[in-house]
C-alpha atoms as a PDB file:
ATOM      1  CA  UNK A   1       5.672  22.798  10.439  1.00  0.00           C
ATOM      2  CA  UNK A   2       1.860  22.700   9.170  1.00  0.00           C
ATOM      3  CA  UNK A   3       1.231  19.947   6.737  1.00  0.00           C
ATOM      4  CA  UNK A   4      -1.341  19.919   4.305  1.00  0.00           C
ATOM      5  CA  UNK A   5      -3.991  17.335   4.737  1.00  0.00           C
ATOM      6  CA  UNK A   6      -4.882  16.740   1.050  1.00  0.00           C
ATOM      7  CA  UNK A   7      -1.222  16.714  -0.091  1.00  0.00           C
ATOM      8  CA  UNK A   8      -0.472  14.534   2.851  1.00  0.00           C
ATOM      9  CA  UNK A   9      -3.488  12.207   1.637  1.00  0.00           C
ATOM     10  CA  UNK A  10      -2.486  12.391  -1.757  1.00  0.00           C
ATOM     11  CA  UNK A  11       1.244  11.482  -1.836  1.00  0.00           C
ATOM     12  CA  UNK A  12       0.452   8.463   0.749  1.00  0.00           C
ATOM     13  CA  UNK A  13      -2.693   7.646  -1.306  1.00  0.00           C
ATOM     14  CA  UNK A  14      -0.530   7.581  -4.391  1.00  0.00           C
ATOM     15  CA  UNK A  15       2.222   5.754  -3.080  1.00  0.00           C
ATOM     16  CA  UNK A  16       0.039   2.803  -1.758  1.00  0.00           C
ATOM     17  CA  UNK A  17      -1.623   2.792  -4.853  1.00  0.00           C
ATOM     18  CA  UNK A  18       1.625   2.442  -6.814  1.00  0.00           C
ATOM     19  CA  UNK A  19       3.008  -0.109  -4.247  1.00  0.00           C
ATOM     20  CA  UNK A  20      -0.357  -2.229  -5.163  1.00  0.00           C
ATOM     21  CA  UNK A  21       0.150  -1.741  -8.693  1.00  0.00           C
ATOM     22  CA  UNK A  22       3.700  -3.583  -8.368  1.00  0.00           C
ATOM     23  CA  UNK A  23       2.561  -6.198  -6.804  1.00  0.00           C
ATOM     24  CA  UNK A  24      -0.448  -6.680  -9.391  1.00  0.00           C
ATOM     25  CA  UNK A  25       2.490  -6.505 -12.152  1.00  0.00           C
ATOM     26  CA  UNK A  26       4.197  -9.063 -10.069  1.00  0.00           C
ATOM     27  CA  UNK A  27       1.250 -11.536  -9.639  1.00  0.00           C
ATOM     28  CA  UNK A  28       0.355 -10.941 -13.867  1.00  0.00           C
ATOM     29  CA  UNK A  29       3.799 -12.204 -14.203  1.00  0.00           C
ATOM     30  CA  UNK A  30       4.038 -14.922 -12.070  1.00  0.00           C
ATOM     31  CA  UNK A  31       6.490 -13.615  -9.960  1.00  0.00           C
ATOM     32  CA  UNK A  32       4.797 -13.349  -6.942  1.00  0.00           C
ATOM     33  CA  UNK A  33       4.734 -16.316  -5.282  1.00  0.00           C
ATOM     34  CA  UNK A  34       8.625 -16.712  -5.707  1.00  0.00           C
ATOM     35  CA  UNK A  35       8.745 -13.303  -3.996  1.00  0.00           C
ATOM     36  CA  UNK A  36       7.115 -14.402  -1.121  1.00  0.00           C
ATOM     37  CA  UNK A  37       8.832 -17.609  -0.803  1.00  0.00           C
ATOM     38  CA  UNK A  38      12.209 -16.047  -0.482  1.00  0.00           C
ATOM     39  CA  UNK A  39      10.055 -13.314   1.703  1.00  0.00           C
ATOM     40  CA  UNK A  40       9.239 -15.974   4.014  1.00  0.00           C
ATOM     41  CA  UNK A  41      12.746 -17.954   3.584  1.00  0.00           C
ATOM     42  CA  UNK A  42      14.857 -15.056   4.937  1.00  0.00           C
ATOM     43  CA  UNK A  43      13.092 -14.556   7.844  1.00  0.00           C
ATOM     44  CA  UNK A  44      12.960 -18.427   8.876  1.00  0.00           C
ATOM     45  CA  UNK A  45       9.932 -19.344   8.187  1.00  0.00           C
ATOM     46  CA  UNK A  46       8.056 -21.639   5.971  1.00  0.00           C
ATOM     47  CA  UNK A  47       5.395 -19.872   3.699  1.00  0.00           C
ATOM     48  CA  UNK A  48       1.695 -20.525   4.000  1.00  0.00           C
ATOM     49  CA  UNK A  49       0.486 -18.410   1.444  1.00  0.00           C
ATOM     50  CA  UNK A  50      -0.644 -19.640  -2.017  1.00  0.00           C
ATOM     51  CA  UNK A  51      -1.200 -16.616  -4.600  1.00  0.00           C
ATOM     52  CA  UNK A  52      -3.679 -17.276  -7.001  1.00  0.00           C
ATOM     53  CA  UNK A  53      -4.156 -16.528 -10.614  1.00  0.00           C
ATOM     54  CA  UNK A  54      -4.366 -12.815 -11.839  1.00  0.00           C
ATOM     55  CA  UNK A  55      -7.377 -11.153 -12.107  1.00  0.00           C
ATOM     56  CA  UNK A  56      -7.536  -7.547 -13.935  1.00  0.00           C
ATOM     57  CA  UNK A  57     -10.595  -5.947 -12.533  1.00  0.00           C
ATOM     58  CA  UNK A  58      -9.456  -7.757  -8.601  1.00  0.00           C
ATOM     59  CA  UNK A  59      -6.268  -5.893  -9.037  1.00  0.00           C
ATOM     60  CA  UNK A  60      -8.112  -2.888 -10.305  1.00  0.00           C
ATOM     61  CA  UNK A  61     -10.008  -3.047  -7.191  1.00  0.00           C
ATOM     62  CA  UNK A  62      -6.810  -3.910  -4.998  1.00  0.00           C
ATOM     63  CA  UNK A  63      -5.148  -0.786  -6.473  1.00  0.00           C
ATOM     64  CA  UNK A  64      -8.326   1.671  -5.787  1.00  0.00           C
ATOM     65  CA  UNK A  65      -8.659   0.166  -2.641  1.00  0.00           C
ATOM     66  CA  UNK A  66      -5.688   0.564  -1.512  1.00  0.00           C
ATOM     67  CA  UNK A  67      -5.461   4.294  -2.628  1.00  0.00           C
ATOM     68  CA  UNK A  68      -8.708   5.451  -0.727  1.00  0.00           C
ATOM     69  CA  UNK A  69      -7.528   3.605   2.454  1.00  0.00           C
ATOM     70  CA  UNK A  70      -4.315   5.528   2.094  1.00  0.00           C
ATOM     71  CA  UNK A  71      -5.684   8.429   1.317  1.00  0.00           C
ATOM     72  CA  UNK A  72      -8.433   8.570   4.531  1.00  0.00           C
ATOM     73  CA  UNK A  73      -5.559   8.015   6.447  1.00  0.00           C
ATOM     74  CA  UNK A  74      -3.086  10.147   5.282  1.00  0.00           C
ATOM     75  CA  UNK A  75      -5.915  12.973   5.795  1.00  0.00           C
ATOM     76  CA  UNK A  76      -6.174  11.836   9.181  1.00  0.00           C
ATOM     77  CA  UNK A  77      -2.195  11.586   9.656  1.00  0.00           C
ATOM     78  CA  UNK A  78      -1.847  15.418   9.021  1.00  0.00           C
ATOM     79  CA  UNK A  79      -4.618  16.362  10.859  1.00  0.00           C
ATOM     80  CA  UNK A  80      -3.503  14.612  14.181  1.00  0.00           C
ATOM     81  CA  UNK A  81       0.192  16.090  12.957  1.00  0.00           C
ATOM     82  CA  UNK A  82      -1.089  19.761  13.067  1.00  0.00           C
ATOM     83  CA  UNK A  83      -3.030  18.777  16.464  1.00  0.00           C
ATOM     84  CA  UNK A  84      -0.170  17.825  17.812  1.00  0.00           C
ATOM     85  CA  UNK A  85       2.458  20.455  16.624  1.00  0.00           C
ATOM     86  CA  UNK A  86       0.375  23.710  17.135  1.00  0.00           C
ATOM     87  CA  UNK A  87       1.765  26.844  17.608  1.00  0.00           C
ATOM     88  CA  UNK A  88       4.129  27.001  20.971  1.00  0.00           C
END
């Protein structure tokens, strides 16, 4: 099966991008930091991590960020995937 490199790029792209979005909805509402404490908790350990206060255009940025990381490699994903799954 042949995947397509910019629909590959696009889905993983978007679904970073959404992921980062979440946790930008979670830090607005001051739910993050409980989120990682029980993160941290379950897998017996203490947590080191203090989130800090929101920021609109940082989580902007986070969001974007994240999308155009996921997006370079979901491009590069499918074209390693059609590399490696040629024709027999």
């Amino acid at each position: 099966m042949k995947l397509s490199a910019s629909k590959t790029a696009l889905t993983l792209g978007l679904l970073s991008a959404l992921w980062h979005a979440v946790w930008s909805l979670s830090v607005s509402m001051g739910l993050a930091q409980k989120l990682l404490d029980t993160v941290y908790r379950v897998h017996f350990m203490s947590n080191p991590i203090t989130v800090s206060g929101f920021s609109m255009i940082r989580a902007g940025k986070l969001v974007a960020l994240a999308f155009v990381m996921a997006y370079a490699m979901g491009w590069i994903f499918a074209l390693l995937w059609n590399m490696t799954h040629g024709k027999k």
